[in-house]
C-alpha atoms as a PDB file:
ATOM      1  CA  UNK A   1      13.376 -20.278   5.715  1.00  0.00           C
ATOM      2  CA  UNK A   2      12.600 -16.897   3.188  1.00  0.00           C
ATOM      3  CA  UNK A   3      15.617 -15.222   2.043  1.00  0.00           C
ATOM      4  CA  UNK A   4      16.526 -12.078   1.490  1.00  0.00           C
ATOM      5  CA  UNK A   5      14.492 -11.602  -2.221  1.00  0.00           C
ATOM      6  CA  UNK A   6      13.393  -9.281  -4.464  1.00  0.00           C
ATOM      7  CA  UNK A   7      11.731  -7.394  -2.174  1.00  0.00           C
ATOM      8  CA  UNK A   8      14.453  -7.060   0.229  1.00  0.00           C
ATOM      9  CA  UNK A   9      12.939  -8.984   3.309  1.00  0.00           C
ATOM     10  CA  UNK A  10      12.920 -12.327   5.187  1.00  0.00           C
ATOM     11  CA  UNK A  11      11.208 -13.443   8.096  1.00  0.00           C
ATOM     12  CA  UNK A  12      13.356 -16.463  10.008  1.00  0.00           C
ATOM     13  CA  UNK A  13      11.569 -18.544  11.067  1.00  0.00           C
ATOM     14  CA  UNK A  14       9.469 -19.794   8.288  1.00  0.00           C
ATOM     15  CA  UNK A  15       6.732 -21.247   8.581  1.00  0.00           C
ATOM     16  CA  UNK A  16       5.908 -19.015  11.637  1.00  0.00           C
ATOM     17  CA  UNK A  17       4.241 -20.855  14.785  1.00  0.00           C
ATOM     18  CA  UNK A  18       2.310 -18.876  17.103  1.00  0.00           C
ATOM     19  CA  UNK A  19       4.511 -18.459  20.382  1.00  0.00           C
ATOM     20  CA  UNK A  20       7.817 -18.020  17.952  1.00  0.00           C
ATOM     21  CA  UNK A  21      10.189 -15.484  18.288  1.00  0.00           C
ATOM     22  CA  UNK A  22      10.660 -14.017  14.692  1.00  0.00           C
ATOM     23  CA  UNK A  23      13.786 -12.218  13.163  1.00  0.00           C
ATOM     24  CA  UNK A  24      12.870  -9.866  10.744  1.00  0.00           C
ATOM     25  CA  UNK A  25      14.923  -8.958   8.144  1.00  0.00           C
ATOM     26  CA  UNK A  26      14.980  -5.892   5.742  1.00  0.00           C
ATOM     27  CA  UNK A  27      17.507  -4.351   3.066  1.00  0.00           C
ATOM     28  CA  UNK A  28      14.397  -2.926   0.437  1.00  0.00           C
ATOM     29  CA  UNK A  29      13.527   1.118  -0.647  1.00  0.00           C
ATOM     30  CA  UNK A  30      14.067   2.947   2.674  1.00  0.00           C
ATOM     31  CA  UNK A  31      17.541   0.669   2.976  1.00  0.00           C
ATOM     32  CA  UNK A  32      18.346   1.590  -0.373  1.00  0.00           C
ATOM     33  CA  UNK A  33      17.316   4.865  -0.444  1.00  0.00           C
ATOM     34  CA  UNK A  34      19.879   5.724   2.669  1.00  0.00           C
ATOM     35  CA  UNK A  35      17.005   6.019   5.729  1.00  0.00           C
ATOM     36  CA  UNK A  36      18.596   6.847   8.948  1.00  0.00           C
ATOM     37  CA  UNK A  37      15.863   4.734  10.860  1.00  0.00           C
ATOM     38  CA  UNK A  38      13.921   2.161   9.801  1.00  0.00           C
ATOM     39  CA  UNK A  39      11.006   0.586  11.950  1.00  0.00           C
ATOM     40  CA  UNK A  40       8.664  -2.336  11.389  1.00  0.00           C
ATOM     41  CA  UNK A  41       5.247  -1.811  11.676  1.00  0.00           C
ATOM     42  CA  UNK A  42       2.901  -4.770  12.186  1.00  0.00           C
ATOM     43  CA  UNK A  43      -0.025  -6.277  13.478  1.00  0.00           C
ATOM     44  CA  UNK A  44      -2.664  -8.899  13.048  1.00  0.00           C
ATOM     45  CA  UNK A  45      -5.914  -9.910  11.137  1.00  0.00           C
ATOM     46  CA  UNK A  46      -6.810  -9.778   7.675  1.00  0.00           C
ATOM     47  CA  UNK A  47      -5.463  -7.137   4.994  1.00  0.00           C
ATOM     48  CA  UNK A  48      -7.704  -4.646   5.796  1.00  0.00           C
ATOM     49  CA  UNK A  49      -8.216  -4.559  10.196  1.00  0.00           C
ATOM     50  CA  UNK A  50      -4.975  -5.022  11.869  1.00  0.00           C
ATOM     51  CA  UNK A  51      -4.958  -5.269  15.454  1.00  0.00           C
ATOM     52  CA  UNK A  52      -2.967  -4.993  17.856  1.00  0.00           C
ATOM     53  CA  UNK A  53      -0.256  -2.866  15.578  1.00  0.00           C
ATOM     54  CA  UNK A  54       3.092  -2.046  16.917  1.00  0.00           C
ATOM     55  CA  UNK A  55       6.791  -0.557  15.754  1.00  0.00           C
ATOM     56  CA  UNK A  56       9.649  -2.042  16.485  1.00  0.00           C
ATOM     57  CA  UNK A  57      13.266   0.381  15.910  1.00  0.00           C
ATOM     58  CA  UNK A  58      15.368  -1.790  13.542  1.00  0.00           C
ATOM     59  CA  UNK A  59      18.614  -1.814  13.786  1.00  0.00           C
ATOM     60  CA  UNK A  60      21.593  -1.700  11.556  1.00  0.00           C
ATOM     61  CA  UNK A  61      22.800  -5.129  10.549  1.00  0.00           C
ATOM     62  CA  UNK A  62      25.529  -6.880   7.958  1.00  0.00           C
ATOM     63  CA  UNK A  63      22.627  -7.396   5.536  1.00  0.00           C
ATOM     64  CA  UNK A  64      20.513  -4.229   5.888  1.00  0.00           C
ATOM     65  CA  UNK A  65      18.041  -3.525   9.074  1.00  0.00           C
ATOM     66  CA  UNK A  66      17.142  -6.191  11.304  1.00  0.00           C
ATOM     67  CA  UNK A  67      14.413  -6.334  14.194  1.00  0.00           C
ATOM     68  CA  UNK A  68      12.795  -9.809  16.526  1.00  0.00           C
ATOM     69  CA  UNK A  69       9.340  -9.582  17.693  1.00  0.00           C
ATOM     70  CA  UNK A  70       7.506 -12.467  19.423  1.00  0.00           C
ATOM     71  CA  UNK A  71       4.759 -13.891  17.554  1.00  0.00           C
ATOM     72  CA  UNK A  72       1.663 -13.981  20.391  1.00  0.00           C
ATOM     73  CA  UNK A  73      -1.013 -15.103  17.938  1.00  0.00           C
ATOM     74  CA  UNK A  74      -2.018 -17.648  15.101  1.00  0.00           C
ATOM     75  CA  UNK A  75      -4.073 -14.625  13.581  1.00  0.00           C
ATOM     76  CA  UNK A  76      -2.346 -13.820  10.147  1.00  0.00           C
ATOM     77  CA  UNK A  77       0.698 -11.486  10.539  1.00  0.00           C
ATOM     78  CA  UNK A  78       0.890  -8.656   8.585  1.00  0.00           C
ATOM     79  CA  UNK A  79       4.117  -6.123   8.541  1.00  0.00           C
ATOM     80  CA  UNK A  80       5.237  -2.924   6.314  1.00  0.00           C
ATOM     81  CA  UNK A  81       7.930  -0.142   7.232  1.00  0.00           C
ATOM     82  CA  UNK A  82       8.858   3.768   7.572  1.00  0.00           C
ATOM     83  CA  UNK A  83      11.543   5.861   8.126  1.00  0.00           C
ATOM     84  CA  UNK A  84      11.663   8.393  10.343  1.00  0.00           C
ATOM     85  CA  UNK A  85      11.148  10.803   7.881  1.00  0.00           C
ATOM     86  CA  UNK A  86       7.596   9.239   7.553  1.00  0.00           C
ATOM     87  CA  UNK A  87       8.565   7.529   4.209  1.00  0.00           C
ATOM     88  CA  UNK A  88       6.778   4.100   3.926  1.00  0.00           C
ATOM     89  CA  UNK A  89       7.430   0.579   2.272  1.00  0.00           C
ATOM     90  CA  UNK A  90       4.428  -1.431   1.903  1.00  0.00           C
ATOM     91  CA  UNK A  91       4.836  -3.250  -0.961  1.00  0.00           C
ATOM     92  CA  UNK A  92       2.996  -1.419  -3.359  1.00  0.00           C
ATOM     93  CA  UNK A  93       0.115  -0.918  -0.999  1.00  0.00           C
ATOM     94  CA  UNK A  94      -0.303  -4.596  -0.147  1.00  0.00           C
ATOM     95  CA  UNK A  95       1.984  -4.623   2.530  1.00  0.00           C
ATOM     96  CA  UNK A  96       3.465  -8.581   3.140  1.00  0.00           C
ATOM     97  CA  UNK A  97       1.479 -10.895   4.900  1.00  0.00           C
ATOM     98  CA  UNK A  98       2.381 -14.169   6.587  1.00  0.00           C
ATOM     99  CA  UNK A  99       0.406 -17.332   7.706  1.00  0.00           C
ATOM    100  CA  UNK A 100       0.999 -17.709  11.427  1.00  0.00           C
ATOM    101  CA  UNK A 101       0.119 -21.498  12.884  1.00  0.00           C
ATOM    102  CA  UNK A 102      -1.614 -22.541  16.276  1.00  0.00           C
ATOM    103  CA  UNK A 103       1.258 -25.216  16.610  1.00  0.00           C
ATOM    104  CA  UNK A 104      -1.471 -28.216  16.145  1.00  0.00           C
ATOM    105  CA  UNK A 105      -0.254 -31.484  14.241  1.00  0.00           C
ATOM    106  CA  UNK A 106      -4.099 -31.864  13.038  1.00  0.00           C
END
């Protein structure tokens, strides 16, 4: 499981199987910097063509801003956030990025 880190997220559970539902956690810049709304934004596919991108309204949790999302596909998943003030958190422009598995033992 990925804890909370330096860069204020974690994504439970880890590693992520296609058909999981995910809890996504964030307490990084928009957190810190007092947002009123946070929302996830993420989709699927390499770095540079997601697909199928959505935003899911965080809400406010004991550790920072929380969110679940089901995981449809074993296409890589890739996430970032914004405020509603339109401020973004994408890691320094390359967003974070997680390995998603078909569920296959081979």
């Amino acid at each position: 499981m990925q804890e909370l880190g330096i860069q204020g997220i974690a994504v439970k559970p880890t590693p992520i199987t296609a058909g999981d539902r995910v809890k996504i956690e964030y307490d990084g810049l928009l957190s810190q910097s007092g947002a009123e709304e946070i929302y996830l934004h993420a989709g699927y596919g390499n770095a540079r063509e997601w697909r199928n991108v959505q935003d899911f309204r965080m809400r406010k949790g004991m550790e920072g801003w929380e969110t679940e999302m089901n995981v449809h596909t074993d296409d890589r998943l890739n996430i970032c956030f914004h405020d509603n003030a339109n401020n973004w958190d994408n890691n320094s422009g390359s967003n974070w990025s997680f390995e998603v598995h078909n569920g296959n033992l081979y």
